[in-house]
PDB file of N, CA and C in Angstrom:
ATOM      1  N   UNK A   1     134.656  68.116  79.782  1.00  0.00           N
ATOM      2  CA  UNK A   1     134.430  66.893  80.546  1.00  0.00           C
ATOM      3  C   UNK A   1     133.068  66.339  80.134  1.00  0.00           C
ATOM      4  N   UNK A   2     133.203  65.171  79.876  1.00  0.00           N
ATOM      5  CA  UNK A   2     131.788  64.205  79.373  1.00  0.00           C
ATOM      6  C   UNK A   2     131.000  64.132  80.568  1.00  0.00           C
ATOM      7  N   UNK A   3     129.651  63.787  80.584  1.00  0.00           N
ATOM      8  CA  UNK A   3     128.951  62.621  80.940  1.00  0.00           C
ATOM      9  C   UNK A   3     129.380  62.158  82.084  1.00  0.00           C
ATOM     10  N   UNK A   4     129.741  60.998  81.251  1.00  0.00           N
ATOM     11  CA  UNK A   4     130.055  59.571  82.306  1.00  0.00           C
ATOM     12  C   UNK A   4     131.437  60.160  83.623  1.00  0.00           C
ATOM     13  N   UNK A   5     132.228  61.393  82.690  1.00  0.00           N
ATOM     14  CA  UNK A   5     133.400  61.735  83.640  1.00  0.00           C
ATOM     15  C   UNK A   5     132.712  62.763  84.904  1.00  0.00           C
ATOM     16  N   UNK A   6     131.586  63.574  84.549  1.00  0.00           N
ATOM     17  CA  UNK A   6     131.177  63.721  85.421  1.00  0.00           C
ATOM     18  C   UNK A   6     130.413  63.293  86.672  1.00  0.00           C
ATOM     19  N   UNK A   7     129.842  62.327  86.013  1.00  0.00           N
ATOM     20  CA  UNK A   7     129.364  61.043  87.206  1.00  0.00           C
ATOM     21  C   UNK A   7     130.199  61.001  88.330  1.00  0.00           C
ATOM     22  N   UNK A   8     131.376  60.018  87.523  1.00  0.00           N
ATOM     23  CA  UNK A   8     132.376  59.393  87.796  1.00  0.00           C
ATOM     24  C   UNK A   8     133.076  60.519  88.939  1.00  0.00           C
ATOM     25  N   UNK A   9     133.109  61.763  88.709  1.00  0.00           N
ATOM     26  CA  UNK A   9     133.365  62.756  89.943  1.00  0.00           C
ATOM     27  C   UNK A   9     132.733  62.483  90.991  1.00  0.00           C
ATOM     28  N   UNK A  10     131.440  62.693  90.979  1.00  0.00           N
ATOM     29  CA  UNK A  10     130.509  63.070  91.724  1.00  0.00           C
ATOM     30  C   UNK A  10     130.336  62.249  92.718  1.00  0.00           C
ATOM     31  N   UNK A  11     130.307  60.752  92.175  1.00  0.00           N
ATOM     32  CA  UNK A  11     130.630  59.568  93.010  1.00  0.00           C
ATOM     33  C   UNK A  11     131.434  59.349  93.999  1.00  0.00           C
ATOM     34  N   UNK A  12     132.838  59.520  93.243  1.00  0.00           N
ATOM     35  CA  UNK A  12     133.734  59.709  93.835  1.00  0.00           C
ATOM     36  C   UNK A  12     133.794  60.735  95.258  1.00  0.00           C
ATOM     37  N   UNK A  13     133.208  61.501  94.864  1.00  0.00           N
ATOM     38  CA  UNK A  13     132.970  62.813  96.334  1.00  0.00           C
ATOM     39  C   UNK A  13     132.290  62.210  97.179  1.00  0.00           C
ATOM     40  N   UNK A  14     130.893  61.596  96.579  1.00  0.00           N
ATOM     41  CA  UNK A  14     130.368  60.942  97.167  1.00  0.00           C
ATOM     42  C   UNK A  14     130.725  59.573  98.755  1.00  0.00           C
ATOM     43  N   UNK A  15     132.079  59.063  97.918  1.00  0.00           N
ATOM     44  CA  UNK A  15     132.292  58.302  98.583  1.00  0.00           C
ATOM     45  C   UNK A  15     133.589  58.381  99.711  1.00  0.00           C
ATOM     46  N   UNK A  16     134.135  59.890  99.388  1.00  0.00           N
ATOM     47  CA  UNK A  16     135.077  60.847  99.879  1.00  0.00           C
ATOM     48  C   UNK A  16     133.877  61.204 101.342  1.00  0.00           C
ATOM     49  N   UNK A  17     133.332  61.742 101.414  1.00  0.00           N
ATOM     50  CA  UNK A  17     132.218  62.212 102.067  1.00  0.00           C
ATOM     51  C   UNK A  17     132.066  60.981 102.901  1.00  0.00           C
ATOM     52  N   UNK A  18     131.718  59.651 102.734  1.00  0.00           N
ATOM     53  CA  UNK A  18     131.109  58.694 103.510  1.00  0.00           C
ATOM     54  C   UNK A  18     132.070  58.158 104.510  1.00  0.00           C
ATOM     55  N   UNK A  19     133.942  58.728 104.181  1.00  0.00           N
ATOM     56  CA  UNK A  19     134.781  58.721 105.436  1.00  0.00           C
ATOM     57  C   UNK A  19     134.951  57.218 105.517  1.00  0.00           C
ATOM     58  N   UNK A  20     135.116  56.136 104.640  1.00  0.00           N
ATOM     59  CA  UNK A  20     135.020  54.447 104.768  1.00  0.00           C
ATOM     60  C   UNK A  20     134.121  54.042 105.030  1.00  0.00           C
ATOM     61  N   UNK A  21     132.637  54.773 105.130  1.00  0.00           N
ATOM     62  CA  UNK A  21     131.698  54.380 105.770  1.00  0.00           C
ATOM     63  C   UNK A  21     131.288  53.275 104.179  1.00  0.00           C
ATOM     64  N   UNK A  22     130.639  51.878 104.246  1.00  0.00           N
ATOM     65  CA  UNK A  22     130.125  51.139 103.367  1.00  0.00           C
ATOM     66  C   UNK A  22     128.566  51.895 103.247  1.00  0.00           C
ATOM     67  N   UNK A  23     128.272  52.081 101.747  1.00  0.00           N
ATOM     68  CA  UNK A  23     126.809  52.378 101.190  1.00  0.00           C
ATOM     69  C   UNK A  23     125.983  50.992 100.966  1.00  0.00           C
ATOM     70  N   UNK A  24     124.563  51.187 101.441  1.00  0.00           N
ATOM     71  CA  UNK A  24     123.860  49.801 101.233  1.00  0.00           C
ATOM     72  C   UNK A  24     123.358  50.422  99.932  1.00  0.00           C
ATOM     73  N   UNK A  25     123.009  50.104  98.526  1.00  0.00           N
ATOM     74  CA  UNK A  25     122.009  50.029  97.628  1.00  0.00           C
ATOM     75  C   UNK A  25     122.836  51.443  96.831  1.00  0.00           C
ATOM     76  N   UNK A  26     123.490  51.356  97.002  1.00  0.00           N
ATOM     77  CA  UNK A  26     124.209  52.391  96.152  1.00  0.00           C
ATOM     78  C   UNK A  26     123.587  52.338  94.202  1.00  0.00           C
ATOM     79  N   UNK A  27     123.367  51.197  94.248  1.00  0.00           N
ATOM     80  CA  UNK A  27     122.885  51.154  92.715  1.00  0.00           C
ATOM     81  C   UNK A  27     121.618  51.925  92.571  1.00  0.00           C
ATOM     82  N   UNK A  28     120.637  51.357  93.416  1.00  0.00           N
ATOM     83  CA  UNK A  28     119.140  51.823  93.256  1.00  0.00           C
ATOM     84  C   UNK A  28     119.597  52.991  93.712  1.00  0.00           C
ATOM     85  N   UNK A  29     120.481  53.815  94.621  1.00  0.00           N
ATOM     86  CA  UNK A  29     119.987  55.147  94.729  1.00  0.00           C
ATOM     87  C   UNK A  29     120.816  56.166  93.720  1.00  0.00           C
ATOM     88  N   UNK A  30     122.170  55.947  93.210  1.00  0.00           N
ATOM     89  CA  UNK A  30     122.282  56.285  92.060  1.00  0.00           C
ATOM     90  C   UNK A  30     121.440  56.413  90.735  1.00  0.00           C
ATOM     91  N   UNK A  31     120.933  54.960  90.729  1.00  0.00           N
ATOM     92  CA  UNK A  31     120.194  55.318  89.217  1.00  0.00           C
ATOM     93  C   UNK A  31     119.045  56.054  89.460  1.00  0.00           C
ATOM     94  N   UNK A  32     118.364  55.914  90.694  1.00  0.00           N
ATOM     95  CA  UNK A  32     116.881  56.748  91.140  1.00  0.00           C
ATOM     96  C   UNK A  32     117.579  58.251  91.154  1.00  0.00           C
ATOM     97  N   UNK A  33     118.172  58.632  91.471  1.00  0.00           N
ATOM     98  CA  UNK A  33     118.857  59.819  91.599  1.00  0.00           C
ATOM     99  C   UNK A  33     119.100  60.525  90.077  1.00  0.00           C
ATOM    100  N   UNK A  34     119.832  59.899  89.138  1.00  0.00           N
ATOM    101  CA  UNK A  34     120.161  60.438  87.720  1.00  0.00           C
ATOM    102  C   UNK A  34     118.805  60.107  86.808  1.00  0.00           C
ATOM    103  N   UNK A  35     118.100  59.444  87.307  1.00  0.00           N
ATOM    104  CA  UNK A  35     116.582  59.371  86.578  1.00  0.00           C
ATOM    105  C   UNK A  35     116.209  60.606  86.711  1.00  0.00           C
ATOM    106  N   UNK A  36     115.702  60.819  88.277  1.00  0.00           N
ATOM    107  CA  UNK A  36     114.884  61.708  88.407  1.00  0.00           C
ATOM    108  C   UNK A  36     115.571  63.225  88.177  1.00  0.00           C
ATOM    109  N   UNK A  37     116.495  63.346  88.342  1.00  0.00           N
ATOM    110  CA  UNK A  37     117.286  64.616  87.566  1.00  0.00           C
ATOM    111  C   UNK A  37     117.122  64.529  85.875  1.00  0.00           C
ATOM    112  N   UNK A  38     117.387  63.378  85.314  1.00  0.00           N
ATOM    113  CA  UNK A  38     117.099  63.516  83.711  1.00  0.00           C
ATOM    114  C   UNK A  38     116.010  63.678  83.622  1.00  0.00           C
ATOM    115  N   UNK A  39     114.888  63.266  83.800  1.00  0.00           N
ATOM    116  CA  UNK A  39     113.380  63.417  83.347  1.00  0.00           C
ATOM    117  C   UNK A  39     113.191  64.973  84.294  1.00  0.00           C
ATOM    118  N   UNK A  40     113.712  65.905  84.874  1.00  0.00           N
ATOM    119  CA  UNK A  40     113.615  67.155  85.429  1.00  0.00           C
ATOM    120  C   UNK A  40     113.796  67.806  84.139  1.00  0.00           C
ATOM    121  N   UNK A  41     115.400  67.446  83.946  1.00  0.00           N
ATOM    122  CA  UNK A  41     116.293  68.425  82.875  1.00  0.00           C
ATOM    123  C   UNK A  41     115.442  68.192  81.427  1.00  0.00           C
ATOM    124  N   UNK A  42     115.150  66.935  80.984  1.00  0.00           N
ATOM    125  CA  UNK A  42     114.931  67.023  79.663  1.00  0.00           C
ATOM    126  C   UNK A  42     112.598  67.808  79.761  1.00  0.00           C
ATOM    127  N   UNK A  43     112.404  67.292  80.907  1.00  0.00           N
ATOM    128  CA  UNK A  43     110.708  68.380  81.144  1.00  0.00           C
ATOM    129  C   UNK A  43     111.161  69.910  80.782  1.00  0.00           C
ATOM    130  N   UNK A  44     112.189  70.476  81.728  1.00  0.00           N
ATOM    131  CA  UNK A  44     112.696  71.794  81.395  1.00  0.00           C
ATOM    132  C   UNK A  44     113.009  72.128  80.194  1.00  0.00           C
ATOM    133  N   UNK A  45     113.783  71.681  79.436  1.00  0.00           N
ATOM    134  CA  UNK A  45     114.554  71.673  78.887  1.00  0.00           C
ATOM    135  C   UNK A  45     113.281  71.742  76.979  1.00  0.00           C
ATOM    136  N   UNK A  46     112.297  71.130  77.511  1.00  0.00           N
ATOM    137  CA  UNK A  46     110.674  71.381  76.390  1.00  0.00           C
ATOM    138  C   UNK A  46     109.969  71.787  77.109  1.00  0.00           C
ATOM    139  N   UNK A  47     110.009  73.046  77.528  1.00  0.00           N
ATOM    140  CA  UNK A  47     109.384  73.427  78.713  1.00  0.00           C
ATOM    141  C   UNK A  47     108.029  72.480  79.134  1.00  0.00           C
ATOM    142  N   UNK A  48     108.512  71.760  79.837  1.00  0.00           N
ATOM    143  CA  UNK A  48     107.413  70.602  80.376  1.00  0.00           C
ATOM    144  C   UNK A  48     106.218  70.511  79.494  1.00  0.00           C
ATOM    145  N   UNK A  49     106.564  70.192  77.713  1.00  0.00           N
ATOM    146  CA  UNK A  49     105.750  69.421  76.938  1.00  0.00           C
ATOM    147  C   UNK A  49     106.078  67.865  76.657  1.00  0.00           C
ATOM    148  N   UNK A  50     105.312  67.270  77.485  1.00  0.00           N
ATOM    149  CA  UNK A  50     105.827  65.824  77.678  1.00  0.00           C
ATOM    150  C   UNK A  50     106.120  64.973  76.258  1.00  0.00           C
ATOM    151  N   UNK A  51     105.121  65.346  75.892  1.00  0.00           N
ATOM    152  CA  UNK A  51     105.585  64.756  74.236  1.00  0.00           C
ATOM    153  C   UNK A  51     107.121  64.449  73.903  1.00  0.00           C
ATOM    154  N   UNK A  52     107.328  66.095  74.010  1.00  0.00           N
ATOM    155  CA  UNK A  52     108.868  66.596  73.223  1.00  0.00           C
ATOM    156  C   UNK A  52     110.134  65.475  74.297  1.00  0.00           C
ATOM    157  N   UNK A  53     109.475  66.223  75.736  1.00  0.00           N
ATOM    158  CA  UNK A  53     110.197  65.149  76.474  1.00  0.00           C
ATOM    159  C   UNK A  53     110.443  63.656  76.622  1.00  0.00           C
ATOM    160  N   UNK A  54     109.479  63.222  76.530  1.00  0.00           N
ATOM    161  CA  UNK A  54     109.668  61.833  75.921  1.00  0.00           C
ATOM    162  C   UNK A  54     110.546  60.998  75.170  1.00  0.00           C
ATOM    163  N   UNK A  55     110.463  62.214  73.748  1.00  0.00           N
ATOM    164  CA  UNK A  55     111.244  61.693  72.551  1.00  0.00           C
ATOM    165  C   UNK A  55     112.407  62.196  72.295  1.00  0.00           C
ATOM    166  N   UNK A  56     112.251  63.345  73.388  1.00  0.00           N
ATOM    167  CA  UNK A  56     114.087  63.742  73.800  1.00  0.00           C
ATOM    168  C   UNK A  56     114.659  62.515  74.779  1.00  0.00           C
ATOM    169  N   UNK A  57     114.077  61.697  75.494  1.00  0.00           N
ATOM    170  CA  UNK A  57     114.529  60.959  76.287  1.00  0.00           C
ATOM    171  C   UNK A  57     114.445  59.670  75.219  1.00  0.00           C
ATOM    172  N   UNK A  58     113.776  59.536  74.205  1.00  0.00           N
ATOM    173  CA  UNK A  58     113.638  58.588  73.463  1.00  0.00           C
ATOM    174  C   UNK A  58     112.349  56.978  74.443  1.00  0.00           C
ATOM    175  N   UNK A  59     111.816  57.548  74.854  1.00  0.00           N
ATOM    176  CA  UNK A  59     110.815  56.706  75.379  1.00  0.00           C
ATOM    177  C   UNK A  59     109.406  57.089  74.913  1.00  0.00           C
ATOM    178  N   UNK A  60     108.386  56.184  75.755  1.00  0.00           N
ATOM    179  CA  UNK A  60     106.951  56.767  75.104  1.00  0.00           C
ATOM    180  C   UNK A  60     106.446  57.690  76.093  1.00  0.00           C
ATOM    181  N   UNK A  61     105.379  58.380  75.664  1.00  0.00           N
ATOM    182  CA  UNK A  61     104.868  59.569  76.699  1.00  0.00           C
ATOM    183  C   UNK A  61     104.705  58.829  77.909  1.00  0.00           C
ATOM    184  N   UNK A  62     103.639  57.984  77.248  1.00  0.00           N
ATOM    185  CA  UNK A  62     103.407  57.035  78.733  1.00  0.00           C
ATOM    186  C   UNK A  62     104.274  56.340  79.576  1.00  0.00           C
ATOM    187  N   UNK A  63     105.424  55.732  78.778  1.00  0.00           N
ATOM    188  CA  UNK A  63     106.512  55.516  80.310  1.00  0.00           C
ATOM    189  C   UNK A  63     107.011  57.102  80.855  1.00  0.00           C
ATOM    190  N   UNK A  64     107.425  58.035  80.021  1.00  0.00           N
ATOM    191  CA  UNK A  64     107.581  59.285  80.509  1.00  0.00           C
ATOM    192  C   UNK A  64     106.622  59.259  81.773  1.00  0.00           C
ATOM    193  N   UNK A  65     105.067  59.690  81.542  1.00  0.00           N
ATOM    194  CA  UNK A  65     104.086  60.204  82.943  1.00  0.00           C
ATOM    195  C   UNK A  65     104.290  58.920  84.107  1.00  0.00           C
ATOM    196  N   UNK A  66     103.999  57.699  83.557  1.00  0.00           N
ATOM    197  CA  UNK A  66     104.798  56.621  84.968  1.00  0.00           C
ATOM    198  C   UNK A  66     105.969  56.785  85.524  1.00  0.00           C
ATOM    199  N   UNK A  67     107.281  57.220  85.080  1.00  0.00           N
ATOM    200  CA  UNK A  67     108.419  57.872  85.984  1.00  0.00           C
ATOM    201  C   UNK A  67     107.746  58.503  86.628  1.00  0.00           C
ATOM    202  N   UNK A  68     107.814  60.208  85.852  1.00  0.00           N
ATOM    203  CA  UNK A  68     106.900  61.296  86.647  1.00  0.00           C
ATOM    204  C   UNK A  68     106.352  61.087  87.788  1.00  0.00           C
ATOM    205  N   UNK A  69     105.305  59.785  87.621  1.00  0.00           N
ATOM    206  CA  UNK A  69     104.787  59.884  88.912  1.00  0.00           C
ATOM    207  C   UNK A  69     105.717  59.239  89.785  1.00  0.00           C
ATOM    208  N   UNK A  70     105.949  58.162  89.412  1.00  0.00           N
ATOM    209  CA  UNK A  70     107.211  57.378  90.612  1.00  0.00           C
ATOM    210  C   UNK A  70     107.846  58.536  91.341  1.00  0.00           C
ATOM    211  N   UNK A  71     108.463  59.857  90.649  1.00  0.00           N
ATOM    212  CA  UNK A  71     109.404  60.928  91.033  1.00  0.00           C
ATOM    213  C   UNK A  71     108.280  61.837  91.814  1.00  0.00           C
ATOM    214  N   UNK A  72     107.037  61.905  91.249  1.00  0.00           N
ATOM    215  CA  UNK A  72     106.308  62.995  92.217  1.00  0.00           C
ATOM    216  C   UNK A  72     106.630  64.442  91.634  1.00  0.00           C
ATOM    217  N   UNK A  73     106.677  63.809  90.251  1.00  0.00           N
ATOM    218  CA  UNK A  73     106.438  65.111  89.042  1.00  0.00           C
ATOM    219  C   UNK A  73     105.334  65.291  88.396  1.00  0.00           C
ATOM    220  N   UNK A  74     104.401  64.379  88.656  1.00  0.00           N
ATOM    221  CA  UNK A  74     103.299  64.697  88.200  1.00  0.00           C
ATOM    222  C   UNK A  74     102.338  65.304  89.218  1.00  0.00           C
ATOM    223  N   UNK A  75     101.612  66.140  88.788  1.00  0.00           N
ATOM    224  CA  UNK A  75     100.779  66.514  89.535  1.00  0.00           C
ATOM    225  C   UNK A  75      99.678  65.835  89.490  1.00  0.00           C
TER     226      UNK A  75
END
């Protein structure tokens, strides 16, 4: 199972779970949500050498440490 098919689960539970209830901002908290899990996984993943992480994420260090902080990964 890909990616996107796993999303596409998860959501789905997601919205299994909410019982018809309507989500406000479902966008912003999805994408804030799979951000801050990717910039976790790919820190781990170079054991938190931001560099590596970065250019595993394909961005610059410096937008890398501005997430970070947005997420409250930086110390």
């Amino acid at each position: 199972m890909g990616l996107k098919e796993l999303v596409r689960k998860h959501i789905d539970q997601y919205f299994e779970e909410l019982d018809g209830e309507i989500p406000q901002g479902l966008y912003d908290l999805v994408v804030g949500q799979v951000e801050h899990a990717l910039l976790e996984a790919a820190l781990h993943q170079s054991n938190n050498n931001q560099s590596k992480a970065a250019e595993m994420l394909g961005i610059s260090r410096g937008t890398l440490r501005t997430r970070m902080k947005l997420f409250g990964l930086l110390s």
